[in-house]
Protein backbone atom coordinates (compact mmCIF):
# COMPACT_ATOMS: atom_id res chain seq x y z
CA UNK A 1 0.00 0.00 0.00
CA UNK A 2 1.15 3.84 -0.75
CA UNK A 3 0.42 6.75 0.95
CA UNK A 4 -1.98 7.63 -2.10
CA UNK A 5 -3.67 4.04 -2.11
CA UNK A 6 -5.15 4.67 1.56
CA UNK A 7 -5.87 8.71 1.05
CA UNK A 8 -7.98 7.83 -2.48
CA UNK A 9 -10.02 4.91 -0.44
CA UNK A 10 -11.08 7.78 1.83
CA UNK A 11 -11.69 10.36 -0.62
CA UNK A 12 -11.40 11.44 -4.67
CA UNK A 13 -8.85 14.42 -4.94
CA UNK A 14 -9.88 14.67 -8.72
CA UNK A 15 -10.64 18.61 -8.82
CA UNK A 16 -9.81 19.32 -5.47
CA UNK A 17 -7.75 21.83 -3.67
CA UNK A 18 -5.02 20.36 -1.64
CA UNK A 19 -2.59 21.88 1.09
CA UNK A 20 0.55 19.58 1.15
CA UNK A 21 2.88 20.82 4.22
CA UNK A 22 5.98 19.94 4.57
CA UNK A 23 6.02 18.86 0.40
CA UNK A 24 9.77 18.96 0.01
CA UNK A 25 10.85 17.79 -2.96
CA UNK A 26 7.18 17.93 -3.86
CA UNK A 27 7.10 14.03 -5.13
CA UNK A 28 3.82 13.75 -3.78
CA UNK A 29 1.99 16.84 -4.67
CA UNK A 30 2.63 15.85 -8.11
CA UNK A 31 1.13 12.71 -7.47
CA UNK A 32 -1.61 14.49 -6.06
CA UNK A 33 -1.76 16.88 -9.40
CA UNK A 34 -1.37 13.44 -11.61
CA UNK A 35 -4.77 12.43 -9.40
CA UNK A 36 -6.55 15.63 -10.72
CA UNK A 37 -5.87 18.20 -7.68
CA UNK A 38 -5.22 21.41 -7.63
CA UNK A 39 -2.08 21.71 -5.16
CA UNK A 40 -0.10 23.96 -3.63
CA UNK A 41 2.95 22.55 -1.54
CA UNK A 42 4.08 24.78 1.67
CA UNK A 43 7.56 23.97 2.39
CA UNK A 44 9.62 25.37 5.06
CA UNK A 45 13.28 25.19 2.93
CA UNK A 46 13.97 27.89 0.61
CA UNK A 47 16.16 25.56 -1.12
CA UNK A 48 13.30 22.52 -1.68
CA UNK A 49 11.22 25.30 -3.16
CA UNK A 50 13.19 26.43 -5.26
CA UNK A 51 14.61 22.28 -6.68
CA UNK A 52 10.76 21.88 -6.67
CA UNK A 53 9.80 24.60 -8.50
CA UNK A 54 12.54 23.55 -10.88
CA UNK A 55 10.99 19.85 -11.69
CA UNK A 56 7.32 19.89 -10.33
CA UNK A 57 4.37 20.58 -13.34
CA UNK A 58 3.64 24.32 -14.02
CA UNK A 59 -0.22 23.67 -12.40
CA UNK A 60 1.21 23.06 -8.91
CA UNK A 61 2.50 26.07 -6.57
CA UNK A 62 5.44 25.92 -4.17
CA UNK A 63 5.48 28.39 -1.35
CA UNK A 64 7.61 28.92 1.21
CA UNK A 65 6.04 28.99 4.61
CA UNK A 66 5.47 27.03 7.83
CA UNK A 67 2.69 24.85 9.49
CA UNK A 68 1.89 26.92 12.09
CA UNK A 69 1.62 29.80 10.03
CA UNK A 70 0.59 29.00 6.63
CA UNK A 71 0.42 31.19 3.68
CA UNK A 72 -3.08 30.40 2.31
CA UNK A 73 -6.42 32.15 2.82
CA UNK A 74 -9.21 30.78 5.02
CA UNK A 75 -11.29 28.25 3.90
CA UNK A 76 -9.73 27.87 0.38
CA UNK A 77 -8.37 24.17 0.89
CA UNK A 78 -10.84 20.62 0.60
CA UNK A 79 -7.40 18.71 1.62
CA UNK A 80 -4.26 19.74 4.01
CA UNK A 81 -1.93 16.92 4.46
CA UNK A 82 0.85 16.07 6.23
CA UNK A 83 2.68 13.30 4.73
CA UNK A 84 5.82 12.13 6.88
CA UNK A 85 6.03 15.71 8.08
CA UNK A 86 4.21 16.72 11.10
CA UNK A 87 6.78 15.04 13.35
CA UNK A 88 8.72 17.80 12.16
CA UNK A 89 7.14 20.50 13.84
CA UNK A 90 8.24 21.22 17.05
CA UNK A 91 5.87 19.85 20.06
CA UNK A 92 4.94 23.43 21.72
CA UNK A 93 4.00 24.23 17.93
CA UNK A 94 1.98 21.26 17.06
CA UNK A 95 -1.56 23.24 18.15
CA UNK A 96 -0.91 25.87 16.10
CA UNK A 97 -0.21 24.05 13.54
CA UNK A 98 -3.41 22.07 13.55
CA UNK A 99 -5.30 25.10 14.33
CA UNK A 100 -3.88 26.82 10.89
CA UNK A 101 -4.55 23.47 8.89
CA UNK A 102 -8.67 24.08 10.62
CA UNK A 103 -8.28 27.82 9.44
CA UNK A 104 -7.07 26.96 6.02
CA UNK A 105 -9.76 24.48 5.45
CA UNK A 106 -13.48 24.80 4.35
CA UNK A 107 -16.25 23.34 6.48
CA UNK A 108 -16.45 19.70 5.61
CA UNK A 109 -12.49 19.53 4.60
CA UNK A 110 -10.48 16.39 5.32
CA UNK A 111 -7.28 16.67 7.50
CA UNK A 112 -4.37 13.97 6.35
CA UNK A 113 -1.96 13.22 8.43
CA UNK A 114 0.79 9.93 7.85
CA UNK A 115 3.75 9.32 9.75
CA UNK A 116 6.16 7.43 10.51
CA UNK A 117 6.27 4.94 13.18
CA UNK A 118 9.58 4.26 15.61
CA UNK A 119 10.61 0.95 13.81
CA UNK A 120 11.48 -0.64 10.90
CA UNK A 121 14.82 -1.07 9.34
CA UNK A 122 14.88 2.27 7.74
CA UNK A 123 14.29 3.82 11.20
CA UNK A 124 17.08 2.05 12.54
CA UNK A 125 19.62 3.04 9.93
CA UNK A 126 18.54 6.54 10.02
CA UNK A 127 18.44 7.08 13.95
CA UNK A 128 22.05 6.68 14.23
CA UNK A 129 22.34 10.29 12.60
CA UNK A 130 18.98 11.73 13.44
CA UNK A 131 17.40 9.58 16.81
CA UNK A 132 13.39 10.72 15.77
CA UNK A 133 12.05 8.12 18.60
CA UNK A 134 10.66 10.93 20.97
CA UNK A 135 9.60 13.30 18.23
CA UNK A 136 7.68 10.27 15.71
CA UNK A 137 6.30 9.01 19.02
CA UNK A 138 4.59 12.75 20.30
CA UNK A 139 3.45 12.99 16.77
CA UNK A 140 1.00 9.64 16.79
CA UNK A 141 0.03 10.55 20.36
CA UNK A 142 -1.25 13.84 19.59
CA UNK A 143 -3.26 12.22 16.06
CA UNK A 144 -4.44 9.54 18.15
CA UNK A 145 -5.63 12.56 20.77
CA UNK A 146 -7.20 14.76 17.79
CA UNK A 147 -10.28 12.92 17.75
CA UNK A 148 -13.29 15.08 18.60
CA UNK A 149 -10.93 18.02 19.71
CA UNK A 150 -11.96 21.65 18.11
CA UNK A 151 -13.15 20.81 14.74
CA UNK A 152 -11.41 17.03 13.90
CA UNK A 153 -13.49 14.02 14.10
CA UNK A 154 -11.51 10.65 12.95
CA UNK A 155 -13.03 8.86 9.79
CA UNK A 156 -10.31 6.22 9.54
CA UNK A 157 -6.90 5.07 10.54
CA UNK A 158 -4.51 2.64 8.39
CA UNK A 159 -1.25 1.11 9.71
CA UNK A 160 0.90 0.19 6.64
CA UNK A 161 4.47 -0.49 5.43
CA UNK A 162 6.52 1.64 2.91
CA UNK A 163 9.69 -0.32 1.29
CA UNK A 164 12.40 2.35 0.56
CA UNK A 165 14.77 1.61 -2.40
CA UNK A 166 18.81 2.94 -2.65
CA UNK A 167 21.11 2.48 -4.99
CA UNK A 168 23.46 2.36 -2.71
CA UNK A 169 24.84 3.38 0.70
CA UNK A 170 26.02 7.27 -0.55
CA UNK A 171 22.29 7.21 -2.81
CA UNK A 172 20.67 6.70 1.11
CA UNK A 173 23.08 8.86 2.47
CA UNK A 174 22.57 12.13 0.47
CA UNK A 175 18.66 11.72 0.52
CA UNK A 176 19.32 11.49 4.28
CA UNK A 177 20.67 14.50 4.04
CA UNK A 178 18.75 16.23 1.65
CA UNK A 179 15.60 15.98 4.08
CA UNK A 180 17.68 17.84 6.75
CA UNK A 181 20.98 19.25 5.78
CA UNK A 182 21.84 19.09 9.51
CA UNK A 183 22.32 15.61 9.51
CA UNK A 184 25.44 16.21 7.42
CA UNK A 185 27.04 17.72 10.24
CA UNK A 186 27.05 14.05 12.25
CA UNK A 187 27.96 11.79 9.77
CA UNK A 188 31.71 12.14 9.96
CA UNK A 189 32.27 10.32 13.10
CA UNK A 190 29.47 7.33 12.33
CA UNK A 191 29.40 7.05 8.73
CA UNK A 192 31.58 3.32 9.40
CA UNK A 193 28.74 1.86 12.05
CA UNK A 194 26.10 3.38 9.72
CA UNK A 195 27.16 1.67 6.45
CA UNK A 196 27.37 -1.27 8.08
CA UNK A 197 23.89 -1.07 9.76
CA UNK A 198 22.62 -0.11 6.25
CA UNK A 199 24.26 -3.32 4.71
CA UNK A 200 23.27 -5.62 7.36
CA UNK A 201 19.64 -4.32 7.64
CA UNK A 202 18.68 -3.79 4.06
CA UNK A 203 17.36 -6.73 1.84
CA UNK A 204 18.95 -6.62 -1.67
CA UNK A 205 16.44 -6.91 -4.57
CA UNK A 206 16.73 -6.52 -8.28
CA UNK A 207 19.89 -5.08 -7.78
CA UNK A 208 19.21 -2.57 -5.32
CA UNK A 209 18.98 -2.29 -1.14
CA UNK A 210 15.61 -1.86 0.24
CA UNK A 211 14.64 -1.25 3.67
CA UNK A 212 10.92 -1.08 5.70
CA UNK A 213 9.43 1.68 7.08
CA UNK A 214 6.29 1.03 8.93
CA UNK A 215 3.63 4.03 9.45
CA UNK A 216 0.37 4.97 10.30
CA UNK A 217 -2.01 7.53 8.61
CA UNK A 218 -5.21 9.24 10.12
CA UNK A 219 -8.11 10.65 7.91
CA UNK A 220 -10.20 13.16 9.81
CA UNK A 221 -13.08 15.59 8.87
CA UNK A 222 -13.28 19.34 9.88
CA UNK A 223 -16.63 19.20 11.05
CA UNK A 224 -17.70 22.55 12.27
């Protein structure tokens, strides 16, 4: 199952606006716009705008702007998601961040929200550099708190697995990286233990290394 598989069983994008926060390299607000939405992507890092503006069809918009303060009018979007993102917000933020994804929404919208879970063999690789146990864990807490708080009300929640495929050890490495530039900073003095978690975790098929990522995703209405 993909992230797109369980948000089309819950509802057709086809001619819909859609918020994606946190889009980064905006891979899926173009599969969103190949589904028929209209999309804009909000995206914290100047830089991912920009490489997405660079690659993503004309139809979609890139902004720059944050969760918690988002750069859309009131009641403009049918769709805000959060796909592997709101774990990036910082806790004492996450309110205001779901209080700008109510504010951006029109009555009846849908609120998306998948994330990661604390597991899997891509979460081990990857917390070596960038530990995300407390931060994944406070994010599924507060979705599975959301329900019937301020506007939300849960229609349905999915636990599913992602595979994620490398090339190769530097291929994993600079899209690492390339999520948060920061992590560059810490690989010097692991980058030996973290190759050979990658090598000994990953599963090897049709010639390239694949590892699991196990998630959940939450579908909820704004009712009021």
């Amino acid at each position: 199952m993909s992230h797109l598989d369980f948000l089309s069983s819950q509802l057709d994008v086809s001619g819909r606006t859609v918020a994606d926060i946190g889009a980064g390299t905006g891979a899926f607000a173009a599969k969103l716009h190949e589904h028929g939405a209209v999309v804009t992507g909000i995206e914290i890092d100047e830089v991912k705008v920009e490489a997405a503006r660079s690659t993503m069809p004309g139809a979609v918009t890139m902004l720059q702007g944050r969760a918690e303060d988002l750069p859309l009018p009131s009641a403009s979007q049918d769709l805000v998601c959060f796909m592997f993102s709101f774990h990036h917000v910082p806790e004492v933020l996450h309110d205001r961040a779901l209080a700008e994804a109510a504010r951006v929404l029109k009555p009846g919208g849908r609120l998306h929200v998948a994330e990661p879970r604390p597991c899997g063999t891509m979460f081990d690789v990857v917390r070596l550099v960038d530990d995300e146990m407390h931060v994944r864990t406070v994010s599924h807490r507060r979705m599975e708190s959301l329900d019937g708080e301020g506007p939300f009300s849960l229609l349905a929640r999915k636990d599913y697995g992602l595979t994620r495929r490398f090339r190769s050890v530097d291929d994993f490495i600079d899209r690492i990286v390339f999520v948060d530039p920061a992590r560059a900073e810490r690989l010097p003095g692991i980058r030996e233990e973290l190759e050979t978690r990658f090598l000994d975790g990953a599963e090897q098929i049709d010639g390239q290394f694949t590892l699991s990522q196990p998630c959940s995703a939450y579908h909820f209405a704004r009712t009021c």
